[in-house]
N, C-alpha and C. Protein backbone atom coordinates (compact mmCIF):
# COMPACT_ATOMS: atom_id res chain seq x y z
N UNK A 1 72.40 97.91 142.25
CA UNK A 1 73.56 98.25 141.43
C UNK A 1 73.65 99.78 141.38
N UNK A 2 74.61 100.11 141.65
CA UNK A 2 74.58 101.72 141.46
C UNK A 2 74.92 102.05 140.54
N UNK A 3 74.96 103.59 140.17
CA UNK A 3 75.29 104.02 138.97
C UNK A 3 76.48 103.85 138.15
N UNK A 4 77.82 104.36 139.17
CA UNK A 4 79.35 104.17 138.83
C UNK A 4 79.11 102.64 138.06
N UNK A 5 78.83 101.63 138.63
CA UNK A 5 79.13 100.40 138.56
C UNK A 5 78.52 99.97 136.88
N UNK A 6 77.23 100.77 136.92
CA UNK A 6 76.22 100.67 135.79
C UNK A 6 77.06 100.98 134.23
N UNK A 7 77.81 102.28 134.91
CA UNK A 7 78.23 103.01 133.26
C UNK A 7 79.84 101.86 132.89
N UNK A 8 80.46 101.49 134.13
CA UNK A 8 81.35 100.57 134.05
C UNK A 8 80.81 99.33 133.20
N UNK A 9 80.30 98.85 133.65
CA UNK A 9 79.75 97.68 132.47
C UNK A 9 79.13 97.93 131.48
N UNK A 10 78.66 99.20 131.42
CA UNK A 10 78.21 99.42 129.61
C UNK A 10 80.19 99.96 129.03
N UNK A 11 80.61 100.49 129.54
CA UNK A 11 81.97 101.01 129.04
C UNK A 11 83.12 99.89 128.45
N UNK A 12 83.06 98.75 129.39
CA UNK A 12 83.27 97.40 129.56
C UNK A 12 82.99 96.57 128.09
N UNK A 13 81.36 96.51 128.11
CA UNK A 13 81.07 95.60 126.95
C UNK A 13 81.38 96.90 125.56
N UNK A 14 81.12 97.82 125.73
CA UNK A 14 81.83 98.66 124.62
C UNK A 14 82.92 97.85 123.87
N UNK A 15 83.87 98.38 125.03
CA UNK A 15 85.44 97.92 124.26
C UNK A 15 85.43 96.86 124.29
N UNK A 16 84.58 95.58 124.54
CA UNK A 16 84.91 94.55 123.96
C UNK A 16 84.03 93.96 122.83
N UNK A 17 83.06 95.07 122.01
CA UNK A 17 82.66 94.79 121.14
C UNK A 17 83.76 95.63 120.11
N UNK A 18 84.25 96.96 119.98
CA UNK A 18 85.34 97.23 119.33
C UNK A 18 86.46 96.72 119.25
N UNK A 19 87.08 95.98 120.12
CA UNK A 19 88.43 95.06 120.19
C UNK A 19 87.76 93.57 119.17
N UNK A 20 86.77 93.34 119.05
CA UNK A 20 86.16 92.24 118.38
C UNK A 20 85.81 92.76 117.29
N UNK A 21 85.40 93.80 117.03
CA UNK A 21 85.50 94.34 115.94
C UNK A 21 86.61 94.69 114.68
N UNK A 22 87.61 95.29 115.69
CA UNK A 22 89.43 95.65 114.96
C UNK A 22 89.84 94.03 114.80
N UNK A 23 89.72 93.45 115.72
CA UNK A 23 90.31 91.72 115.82
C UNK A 23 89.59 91.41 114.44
N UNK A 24 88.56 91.21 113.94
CA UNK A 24 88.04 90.61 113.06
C UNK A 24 88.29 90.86 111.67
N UNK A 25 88.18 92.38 111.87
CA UNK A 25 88.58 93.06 110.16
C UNK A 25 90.53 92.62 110.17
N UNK A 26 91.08 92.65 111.10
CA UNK A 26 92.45 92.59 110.98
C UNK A 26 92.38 90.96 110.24
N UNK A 27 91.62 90.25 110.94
CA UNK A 27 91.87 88.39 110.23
C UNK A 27 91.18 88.05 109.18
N UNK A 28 90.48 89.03 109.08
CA UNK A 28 89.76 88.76 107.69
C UNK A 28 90.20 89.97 106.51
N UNK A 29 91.21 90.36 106.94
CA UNK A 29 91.89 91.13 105.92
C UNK A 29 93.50 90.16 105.85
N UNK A 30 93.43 89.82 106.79
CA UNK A 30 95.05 88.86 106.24
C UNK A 30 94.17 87.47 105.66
N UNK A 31 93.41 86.80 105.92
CA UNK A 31 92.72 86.26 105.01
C UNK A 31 92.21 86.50 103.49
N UNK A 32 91.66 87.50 103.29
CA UNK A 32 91.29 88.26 101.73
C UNK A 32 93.24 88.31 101.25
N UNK A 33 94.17 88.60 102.08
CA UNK A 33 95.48 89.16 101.13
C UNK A 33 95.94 87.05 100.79
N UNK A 34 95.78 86.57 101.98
CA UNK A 34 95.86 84.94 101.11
C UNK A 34 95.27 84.29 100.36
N UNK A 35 94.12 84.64 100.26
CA UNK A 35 93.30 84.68 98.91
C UNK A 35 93.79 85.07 97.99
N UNK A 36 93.87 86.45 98.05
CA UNK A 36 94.61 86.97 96.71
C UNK A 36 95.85 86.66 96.22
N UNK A 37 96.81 86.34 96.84
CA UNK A 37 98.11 85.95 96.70
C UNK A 37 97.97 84.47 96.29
N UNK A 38 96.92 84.12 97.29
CA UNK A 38 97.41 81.83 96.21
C UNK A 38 96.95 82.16 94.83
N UNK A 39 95.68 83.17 94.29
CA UNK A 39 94.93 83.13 93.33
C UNK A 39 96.13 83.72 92.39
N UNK A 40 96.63 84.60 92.62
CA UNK A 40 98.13 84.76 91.38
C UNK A 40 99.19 84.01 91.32
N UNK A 41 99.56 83.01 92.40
CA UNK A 41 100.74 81.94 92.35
C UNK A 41 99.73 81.08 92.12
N UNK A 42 98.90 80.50 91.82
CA UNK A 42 98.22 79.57 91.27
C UNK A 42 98.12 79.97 89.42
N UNK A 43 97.59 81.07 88.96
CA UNK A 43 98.18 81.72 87.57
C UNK A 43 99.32 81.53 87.09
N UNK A 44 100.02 81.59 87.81
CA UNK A 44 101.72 81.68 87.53
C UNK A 44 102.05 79.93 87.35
N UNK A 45 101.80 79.44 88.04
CA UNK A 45 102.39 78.02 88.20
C UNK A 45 101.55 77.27 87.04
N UNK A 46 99.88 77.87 86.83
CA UNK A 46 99.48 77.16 85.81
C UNK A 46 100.08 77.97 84.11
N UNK A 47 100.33 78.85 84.48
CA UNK A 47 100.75 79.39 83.38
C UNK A 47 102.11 79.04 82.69
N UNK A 48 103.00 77.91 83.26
CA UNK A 48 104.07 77.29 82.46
C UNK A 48 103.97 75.88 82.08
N UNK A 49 102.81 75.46 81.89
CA UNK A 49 101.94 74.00 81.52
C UNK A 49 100.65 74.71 80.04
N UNK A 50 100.54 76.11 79.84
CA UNK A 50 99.56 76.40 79.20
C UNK A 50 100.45 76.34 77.69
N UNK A 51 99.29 76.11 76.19
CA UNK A 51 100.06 76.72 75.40
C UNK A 51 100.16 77.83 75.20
N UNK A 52 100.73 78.63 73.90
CA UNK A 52 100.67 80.31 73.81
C UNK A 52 99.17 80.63 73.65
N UNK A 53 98.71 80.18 72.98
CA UNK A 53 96.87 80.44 72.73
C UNK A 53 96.44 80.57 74.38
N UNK A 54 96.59 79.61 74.86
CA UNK A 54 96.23 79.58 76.69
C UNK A 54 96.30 80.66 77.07
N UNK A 55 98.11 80.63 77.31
CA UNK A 55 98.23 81.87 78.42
C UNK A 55 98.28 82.92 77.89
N UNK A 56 97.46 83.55 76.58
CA UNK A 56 97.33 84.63 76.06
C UNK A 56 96.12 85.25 76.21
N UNK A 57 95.10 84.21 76.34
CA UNK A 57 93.74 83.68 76.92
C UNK A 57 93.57 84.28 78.47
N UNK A 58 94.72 82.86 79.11
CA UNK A 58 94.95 83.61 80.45
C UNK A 58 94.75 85.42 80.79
N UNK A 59 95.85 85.48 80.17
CA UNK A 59 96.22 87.11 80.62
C UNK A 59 94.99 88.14 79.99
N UNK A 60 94.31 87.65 79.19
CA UNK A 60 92.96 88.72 78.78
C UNK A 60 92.27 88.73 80.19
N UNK A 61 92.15 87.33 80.47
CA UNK A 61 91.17 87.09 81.20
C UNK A 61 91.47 88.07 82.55
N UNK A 62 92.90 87.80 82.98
CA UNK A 62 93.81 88.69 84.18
C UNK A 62 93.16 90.29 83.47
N UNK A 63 93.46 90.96 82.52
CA UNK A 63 93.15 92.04 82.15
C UNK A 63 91.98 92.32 82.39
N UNK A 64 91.42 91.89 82.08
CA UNK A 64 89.62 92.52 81.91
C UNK A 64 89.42 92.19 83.37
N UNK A 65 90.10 91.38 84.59
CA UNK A 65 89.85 91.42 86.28
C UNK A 65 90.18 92.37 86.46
N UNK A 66 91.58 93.12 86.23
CA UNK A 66 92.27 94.46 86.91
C UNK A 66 91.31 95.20 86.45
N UNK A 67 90.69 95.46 84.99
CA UNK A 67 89.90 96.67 84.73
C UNK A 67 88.55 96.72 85.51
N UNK A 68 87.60 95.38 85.71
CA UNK A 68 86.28 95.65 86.41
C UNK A 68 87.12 95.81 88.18
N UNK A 69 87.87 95.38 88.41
CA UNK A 69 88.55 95.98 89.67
C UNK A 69 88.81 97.66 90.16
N UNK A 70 89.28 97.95 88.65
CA UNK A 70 90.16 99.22 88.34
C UNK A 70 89.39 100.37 89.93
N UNK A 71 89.52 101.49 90.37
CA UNK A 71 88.98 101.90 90.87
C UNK A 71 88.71 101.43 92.44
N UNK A 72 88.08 100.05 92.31
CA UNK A 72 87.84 99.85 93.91
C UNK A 72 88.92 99.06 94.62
N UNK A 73 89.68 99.19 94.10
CA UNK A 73 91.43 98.85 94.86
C UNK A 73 92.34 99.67 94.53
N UNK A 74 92.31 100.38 95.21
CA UNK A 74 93.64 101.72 94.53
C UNK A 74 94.85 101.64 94.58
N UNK A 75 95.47 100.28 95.57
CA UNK A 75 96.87 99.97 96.10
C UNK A 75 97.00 98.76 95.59
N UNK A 76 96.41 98.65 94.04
CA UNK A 76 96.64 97.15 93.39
C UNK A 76 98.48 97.16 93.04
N UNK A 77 98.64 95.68 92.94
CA UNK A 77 100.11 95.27 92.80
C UNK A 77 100.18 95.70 91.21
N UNK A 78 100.97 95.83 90.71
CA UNK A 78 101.46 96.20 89.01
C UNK A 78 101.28 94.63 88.60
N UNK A 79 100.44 94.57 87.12
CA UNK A 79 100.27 93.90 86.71
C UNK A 79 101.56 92.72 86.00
N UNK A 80 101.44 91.35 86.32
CA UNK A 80 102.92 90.40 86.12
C UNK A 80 102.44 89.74 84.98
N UNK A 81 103.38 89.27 83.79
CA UNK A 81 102.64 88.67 82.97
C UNK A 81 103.21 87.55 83.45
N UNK A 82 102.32 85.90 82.94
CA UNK A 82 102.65 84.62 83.17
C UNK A 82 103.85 84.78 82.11
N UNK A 83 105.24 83.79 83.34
CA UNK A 83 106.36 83.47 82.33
C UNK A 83 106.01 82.05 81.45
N UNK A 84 106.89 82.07 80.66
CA UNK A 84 107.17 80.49 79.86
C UNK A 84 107.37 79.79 80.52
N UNK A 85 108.57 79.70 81.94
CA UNK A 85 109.32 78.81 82.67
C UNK A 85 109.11 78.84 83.51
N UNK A 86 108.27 77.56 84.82
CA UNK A 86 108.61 77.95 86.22
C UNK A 86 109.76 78.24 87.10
């Protein structure tokens, strides 16, 4: 095997450990945003079946998440309160 050929296949498996790399964080970041998104339309939808004690309950509970969050998400969505009505 000669040399040319040598640095070619290390150059080779390179970029296809970085293309597997970008590929992965890209699907497991649109994964984490569907996570996050059923986990607040799941709030919302349970939150017009709760009583007022509930979803007052609820929304502490939402509060005190955004605050131990606060900081390590800097591009958080503005906080929604649960409506009365679906």
């Amino acid at each position: 095997m000669n040399q040319a050929l040598k640095w070619k296949l290390i150059a080779g498996f390179i970029l296809v450990f970085v293309a597997g790399g970008i590929s992965g964080a890209f699907l497991g970041g649109l994964y984490a945003r569907h996570l996050f998104f059923g986990f607040a339309e799941a709030h919302r939808q349970m939150a017009a079946n709760l009583t007022d004690e509930q979803r007052q309950k609820l929304q502490q509970i939402e509060e005190r998440h955004r605050r131990w969050h606060h900081g390590r998400f800097p591009h958080e969505l503005p906080a929604e309160s649960p409506s009365a009505t679906p």
